[in-house]
Protein backbone atom coordinates (compact mmCIF):
# COMPACT_ATOMS: atom_id res chain seq x y z
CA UNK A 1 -18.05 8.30 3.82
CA UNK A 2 -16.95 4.87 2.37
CA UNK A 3 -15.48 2.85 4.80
CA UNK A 4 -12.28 1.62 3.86
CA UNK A 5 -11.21 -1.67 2.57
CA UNK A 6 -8.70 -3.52 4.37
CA UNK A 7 -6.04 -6.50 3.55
CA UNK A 8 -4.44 -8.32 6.56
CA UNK A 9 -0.57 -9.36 6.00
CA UNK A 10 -1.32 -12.76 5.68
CA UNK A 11 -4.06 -12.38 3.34
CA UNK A 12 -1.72 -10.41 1.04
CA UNK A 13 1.01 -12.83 1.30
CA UNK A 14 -1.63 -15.65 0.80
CA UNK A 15 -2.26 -13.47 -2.63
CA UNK A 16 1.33 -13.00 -3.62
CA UNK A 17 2.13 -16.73 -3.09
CA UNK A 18 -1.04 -18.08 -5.38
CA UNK A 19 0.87 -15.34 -8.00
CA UNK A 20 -1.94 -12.49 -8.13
CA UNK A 21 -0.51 -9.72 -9.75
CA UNK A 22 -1.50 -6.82 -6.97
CA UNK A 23 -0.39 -3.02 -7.42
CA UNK A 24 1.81 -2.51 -4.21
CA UNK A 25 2.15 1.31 -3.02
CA UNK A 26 4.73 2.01 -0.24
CA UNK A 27 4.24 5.15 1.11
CA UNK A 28 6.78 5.53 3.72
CA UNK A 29 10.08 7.45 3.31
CA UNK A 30 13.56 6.76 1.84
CA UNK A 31 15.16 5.33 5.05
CA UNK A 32 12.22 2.83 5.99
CA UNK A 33 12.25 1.53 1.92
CA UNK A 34 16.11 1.19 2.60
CA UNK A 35 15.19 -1.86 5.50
CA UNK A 36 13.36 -3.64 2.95
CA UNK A 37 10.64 -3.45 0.95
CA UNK A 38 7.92 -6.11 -0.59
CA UNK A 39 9.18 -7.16 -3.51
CA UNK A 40 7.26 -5.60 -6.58
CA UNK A 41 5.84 -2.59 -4.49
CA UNK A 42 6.33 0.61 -5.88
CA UNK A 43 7.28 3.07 -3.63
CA UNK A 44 5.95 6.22 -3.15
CA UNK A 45 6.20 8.48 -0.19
CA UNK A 46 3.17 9.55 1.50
CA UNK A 47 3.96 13.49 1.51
CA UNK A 48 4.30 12.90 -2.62
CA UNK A 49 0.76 11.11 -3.15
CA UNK A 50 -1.01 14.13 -4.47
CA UNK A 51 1.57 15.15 -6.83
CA UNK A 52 1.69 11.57 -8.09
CA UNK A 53 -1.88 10.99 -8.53
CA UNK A 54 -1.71 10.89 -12.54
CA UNK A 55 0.50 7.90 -12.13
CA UNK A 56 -2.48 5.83 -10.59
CA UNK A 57 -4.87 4.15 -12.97
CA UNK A 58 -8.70 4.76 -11.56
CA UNK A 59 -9.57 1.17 -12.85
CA UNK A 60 -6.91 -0.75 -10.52
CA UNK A 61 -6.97 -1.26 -6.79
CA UNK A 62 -3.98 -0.31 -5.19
CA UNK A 63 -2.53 -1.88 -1.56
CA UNK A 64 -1.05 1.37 0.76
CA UNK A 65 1.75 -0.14 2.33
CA UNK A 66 3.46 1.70 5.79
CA UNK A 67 4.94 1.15 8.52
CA UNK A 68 2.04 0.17 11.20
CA UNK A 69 -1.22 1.00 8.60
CA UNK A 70 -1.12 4.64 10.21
CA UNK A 71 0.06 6.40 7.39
CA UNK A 72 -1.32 4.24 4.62
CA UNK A 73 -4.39 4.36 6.05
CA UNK A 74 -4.79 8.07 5.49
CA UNK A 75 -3.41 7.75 2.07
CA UNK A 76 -6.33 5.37 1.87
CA UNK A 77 -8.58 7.70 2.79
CA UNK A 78 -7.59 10.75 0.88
CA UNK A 79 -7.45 8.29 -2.35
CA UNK A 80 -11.01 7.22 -2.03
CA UNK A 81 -12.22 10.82 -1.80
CA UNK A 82 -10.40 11.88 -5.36
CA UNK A 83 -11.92 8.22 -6.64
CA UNK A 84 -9.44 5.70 -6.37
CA UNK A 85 -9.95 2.40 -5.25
CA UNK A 86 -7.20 1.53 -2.26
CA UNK A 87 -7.14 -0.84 0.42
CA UNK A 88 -4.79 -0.75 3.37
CA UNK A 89 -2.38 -3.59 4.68
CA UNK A 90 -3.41 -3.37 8.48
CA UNK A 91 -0.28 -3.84 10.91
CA UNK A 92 2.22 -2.30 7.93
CA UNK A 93 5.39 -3.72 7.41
CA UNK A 94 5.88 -4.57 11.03
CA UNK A 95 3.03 -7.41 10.99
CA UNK A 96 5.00 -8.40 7.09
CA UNK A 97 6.23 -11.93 7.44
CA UNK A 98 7.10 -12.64 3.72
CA UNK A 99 10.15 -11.47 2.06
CA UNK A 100 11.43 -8.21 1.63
CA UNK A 101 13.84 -7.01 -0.75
C-alpha cells in the first residue's frame, strides 16, 4: 500500500502565509466546524466522503483536516485507494496555531 503523505501544522500554515492556494477538506462534524474552522477549508464530514467523491478533482491534492489526524487520516487512506491524491495535517486542529474562522 502507498504510504501516506503527511503535512505538519506548521508546514501548512508556513504554505498558507507564502499564499499557496491549497484545497482544505475538513472532515469532522457540524459541532467541531462550529469552534472554528481554517479559513478557506471546505468542510466535509468524514461519514459523507464517499457520497461526495464526484466533488473531488483526481488532478488536485487535497489536505484532510480533523480533529487529532485520527479521522483524516483514514479518509486519507480510503482516498488513495479510489485514486486520489490526499495528505493528512498530523496533530488536527488541536496542534492548528493559525487562525480559524
Amino acid at each position: 500500500m502507498e504510504e501516506m503523505k503527511e503535512i505538519t501544522t506548521d508546514e501548512l500554515k508556513n504554505k498558507l502565509d507564502a499564499g499557496e492556494k491549497l484545497e482544505l477538506v475538513d472532515v469532522r462534524e457540524d459541532d467541531e466546524v462550529a469552534q472554528g474552522m481554517i479559513p478557506g477549508a471546505k468542510h466535509i464530514r468524514m461519514g459523507t466522503i464517499p457520497e461526495n467523491l464526484d466533488s473531488f478533482d483526481k488532478d488536485k491534492e487535497y489536505i484532510m483536516i480533523c480533529r487529532s489526524g485520527n479521522r483524516s487520516g483514514q479518509v486519507c487512506h480510503y482516498m488513495q485507494e479510489q485514486g486520489y491524491k490526499v495528505r493528512n495535517m498530523v496533530g488536527g486542529m488541536l496542534d492548528w496555531s493559525g487562525e480559524t474562522k
